[in-house]
C-alpha atoms as a PDB file:
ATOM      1  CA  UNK A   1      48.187 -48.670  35.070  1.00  0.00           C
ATOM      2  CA  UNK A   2      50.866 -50.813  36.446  1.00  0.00           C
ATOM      3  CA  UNK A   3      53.802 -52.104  33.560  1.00  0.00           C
ATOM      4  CA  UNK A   4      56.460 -53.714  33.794  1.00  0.00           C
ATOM      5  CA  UNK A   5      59.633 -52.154  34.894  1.00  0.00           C
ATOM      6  CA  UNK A   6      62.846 -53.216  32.923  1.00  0.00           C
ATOM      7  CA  UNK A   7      65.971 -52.448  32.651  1.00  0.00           C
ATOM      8  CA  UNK A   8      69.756 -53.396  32.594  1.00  0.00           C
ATOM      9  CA  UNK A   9      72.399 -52.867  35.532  1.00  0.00           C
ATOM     10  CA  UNK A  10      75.593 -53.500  34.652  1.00  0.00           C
ATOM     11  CA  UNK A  11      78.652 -52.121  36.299  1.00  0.00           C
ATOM     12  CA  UNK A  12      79.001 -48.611  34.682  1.00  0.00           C
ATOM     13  CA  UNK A  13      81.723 -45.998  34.164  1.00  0.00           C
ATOM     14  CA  UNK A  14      80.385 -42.584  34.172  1.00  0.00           C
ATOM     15  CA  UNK A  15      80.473 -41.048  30.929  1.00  0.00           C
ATOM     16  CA  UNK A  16      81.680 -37.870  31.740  1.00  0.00           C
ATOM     17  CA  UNK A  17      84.517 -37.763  29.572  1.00  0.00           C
ATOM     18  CA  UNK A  18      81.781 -38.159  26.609  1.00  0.00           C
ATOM     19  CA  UNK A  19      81.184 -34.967  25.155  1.00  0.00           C
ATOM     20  CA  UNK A  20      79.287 -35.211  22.187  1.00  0.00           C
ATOM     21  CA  UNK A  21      75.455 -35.551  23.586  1.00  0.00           C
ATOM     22  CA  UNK A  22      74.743 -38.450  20.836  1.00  0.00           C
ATOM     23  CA  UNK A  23      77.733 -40.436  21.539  1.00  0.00           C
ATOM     24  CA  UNK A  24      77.057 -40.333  25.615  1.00  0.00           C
ATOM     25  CA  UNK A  25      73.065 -41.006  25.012  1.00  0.00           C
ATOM     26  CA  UNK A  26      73.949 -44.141  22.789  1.00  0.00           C
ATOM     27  CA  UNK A  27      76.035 -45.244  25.596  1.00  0.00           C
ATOM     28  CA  UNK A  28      73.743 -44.808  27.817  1.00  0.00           C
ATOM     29  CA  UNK A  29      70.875 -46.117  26.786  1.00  0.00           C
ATOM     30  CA  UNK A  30      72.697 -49.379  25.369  1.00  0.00           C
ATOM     31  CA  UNK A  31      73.973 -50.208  29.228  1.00  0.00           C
ATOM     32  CA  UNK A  32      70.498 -49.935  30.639  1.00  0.00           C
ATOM     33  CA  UNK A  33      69.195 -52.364  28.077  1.00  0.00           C
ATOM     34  CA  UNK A  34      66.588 -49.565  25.872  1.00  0.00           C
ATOM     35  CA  UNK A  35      67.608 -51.074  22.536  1.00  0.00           C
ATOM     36  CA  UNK A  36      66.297 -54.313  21.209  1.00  0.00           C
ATOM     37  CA  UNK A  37      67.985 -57.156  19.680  1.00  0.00           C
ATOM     38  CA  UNK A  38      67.313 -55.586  16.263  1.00  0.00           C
ATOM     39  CA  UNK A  39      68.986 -52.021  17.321  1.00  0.00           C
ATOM     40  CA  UNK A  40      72.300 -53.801  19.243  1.00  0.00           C
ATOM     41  CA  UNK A  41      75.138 -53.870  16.600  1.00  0.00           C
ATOM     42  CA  UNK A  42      73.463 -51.703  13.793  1.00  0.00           C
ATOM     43  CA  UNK A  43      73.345 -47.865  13.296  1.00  0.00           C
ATOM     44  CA  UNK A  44      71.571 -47.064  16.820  1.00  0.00           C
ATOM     45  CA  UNK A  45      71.472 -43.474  16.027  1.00  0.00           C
ATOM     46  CA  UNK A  46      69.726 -43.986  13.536  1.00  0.00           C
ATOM     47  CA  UNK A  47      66.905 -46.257  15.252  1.00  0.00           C
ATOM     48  CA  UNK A  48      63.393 -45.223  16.382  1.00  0.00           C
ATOM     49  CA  UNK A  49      63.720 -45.935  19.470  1.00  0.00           C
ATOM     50  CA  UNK A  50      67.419 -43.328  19.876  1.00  0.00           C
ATOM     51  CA  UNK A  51      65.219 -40.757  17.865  1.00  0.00           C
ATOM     52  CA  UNK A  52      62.685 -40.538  20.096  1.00  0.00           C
ATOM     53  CA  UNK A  53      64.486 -40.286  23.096  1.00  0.00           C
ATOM     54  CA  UNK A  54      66.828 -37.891  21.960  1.00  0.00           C
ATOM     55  CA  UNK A  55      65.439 -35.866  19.246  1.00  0.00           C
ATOM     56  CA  UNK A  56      61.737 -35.479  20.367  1.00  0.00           C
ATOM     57  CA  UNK A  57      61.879 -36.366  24.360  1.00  0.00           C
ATOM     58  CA  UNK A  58      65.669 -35.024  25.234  1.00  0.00           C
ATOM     59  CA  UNK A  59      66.310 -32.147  22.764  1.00  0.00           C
ATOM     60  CA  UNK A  60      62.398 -30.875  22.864  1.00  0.00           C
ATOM     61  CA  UNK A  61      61.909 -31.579  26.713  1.00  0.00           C
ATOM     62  CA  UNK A  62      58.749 -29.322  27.366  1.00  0.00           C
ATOM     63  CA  UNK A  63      56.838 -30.351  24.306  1.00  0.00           C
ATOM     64  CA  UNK A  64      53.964 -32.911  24.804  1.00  0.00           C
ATOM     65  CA  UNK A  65      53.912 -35.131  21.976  1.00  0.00           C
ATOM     66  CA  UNK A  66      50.887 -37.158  21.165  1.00  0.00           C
ATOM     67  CA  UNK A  67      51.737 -41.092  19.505  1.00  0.00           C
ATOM     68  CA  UNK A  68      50.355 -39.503  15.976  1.00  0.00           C
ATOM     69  CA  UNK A  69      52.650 -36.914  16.174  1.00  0.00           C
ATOM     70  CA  UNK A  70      55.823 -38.909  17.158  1.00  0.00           C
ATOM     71  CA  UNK A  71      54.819 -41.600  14.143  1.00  0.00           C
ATOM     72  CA  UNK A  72      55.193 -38.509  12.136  1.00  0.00           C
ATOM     73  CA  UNK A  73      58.011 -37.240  13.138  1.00  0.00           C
ATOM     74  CA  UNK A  74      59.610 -40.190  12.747  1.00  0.00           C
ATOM     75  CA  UNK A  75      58.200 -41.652   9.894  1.00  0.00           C
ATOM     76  CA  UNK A  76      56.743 -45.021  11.660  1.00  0.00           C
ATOM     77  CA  UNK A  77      53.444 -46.419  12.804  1.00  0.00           C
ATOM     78  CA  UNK A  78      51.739 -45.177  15.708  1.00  0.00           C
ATOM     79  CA  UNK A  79      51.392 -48.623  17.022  1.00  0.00           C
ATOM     80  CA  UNK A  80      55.394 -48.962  16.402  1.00  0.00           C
ATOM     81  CA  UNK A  81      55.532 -45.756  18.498  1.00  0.00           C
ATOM     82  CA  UNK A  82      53.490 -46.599  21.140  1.00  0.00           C
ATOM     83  CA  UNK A  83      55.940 -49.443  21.875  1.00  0.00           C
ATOM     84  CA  UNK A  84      58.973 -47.489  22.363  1.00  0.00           C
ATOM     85  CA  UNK A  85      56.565 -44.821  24.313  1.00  0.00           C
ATOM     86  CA  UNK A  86      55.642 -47.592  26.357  1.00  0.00           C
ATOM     87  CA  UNK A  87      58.949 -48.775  27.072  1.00  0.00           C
ATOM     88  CA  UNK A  88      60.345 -45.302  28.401  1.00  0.00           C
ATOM     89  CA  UNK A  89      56.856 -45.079  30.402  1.00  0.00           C
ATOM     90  CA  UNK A  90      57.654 -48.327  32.091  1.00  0.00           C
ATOM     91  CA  UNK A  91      61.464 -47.428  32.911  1.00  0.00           C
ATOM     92  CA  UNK A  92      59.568 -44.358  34.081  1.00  0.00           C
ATOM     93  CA  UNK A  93      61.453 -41.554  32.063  1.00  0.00           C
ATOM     94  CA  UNK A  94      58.738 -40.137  30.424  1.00  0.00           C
ATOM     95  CA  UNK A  95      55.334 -39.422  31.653  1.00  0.00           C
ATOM     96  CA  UNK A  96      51.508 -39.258  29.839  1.00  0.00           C
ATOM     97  CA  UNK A  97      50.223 -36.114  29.999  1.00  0.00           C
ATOM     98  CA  UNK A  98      47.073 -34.355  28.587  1.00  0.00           C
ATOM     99  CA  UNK A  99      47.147 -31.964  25.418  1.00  0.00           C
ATOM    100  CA  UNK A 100      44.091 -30.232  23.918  1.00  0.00           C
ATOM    101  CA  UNK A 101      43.573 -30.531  20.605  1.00  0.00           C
ATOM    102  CA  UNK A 102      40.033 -29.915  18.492  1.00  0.00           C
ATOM    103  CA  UNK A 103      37.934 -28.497  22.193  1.00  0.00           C
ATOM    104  CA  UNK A 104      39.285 -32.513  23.829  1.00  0.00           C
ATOM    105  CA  UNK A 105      41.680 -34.154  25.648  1.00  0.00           C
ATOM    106  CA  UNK A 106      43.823 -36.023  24.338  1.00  0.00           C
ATOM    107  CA  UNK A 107      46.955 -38.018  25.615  1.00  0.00           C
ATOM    108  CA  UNK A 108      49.909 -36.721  25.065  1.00  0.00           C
ATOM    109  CA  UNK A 109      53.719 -37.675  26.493  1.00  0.00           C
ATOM    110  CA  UNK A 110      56.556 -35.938  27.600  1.00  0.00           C
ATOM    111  CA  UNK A 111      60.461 -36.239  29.386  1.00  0.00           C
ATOM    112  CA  UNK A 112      58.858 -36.311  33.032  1.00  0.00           C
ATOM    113  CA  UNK A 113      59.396 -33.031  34.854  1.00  0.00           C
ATOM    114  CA  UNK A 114      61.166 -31.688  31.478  1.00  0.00           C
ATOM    115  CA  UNK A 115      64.351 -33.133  32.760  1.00  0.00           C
ATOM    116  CA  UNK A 116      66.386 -36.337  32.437  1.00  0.00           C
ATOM    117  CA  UNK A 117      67.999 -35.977  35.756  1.00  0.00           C
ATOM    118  CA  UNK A 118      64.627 -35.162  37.633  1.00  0.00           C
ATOM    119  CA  UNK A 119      63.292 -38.307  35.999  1.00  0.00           C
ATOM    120  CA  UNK A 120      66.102 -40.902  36.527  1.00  0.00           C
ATOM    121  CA  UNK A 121      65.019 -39.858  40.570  1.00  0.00           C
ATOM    122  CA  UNK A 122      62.107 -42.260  39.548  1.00  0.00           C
ATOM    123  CA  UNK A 123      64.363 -44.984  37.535  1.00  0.00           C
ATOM    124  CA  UNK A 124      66.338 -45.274  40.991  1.00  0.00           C
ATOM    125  CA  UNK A 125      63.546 -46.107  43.128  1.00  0.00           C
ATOM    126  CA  UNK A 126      62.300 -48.609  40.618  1.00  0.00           C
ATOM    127  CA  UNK A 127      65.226 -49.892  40.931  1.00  0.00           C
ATOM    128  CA  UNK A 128      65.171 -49.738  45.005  1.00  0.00           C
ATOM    129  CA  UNK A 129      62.241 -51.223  45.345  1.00  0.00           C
ATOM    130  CA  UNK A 130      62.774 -54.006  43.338  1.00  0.00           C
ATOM    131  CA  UNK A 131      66.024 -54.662  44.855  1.00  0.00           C
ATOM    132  CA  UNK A 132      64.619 -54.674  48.118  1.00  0.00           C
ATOM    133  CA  UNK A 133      62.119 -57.280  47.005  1.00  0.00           C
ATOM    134  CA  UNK A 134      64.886 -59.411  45.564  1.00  0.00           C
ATOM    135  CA  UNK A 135      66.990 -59.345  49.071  1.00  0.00           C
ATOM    136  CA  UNK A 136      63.753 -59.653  50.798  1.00  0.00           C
ATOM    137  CA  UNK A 137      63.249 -63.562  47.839  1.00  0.00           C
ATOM    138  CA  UNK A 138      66.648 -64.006  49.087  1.00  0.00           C
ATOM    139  CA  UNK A 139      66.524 -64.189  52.257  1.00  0.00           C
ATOM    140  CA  UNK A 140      62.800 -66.489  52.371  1.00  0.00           C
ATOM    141  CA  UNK A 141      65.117 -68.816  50.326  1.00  0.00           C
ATOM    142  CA  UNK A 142      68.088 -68.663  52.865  1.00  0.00           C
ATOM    143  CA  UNK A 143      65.148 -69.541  55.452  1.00  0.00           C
ATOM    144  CA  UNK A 144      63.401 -72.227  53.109  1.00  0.00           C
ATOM    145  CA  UNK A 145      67.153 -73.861  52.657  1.00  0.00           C
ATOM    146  CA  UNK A 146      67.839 -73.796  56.432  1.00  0.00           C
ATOM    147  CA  UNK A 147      64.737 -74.617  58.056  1.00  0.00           C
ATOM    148  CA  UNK A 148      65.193 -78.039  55.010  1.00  0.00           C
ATOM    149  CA  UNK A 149      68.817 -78.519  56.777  1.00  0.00           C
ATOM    150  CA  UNK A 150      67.415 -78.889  60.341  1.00  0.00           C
ATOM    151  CA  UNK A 151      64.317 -81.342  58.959  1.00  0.00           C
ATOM    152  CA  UNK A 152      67.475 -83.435  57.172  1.00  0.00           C
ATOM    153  CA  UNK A 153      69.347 -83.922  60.292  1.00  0.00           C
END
């Protein structure tokens, strides 16, 4: 299933004088656009969406989570939760998974390959590709706006 891919790029310091692991992920995930309108300027620690990447997806990496589990865990709805799921699926950073659970499948989600850095490798070429699309729109324009200049004179 295809989704939309989304996120924010925005000239970036490194945040490697950030030590606390909270501080650098709310950082972090602010720049590349995660939070909503409703998180930006409250208490983003204390938002879903922060929770779930950092204290079920970051801080439990090899656990596969199912959507009723997260809700749970975070004291939300599962269609709430599927949202934010959704959102670090499209970006990429997660991946869905299968767990067992009664004898059946079921879906299930985890921090793709159990590791943030391993993951962003997928985040990056989102991002190539769709750059390479956008110089590729550029330059048809360029053409379009030329090959108008010669009809014009």
């Amino acid at each position: 299933m295809d989704m939309d891919f989304e996120i924010t790029l925005r000239k970036h310091t490194p945040l490697t004088s950030v030590e606390d692991l909270e501080e650098a992920c709310e950082i972090f995930l602010t720049h590349i656009g995660y939070f909503g309108p409703k998180t930006k300027g409250g208490n983003a620690r204390e938002s879903i969406p922060f929770k779930l990447f950092v204290n079920c997806f970051l801080k439990r990496r090899d656990k596969v989570w199912q959507i009723k589990e997260l809700a749970h865990e975070l004291e939300t709805t599962q269609p709430t939760m599927g949202k934010y799921v959704n959102d670090l699926r499209a970006m990429a950073l997660i991946e869905e998974t299968s767990v067992e659970e009664d004898g059946k499948k079921k879906k299930g989600y985890k921090l793709r390959y159990s590791s943030l850095s391993d993951a962003w490798h997928f985040v990056e070429e989102n991002i190539n590709v769709s750059m390479a699309n956008y110089r590729k729109s550029v330059d048809h324009i360029q053409r379009l706006a030329e090959e108008k200049d010669k009809k014009r004179k």
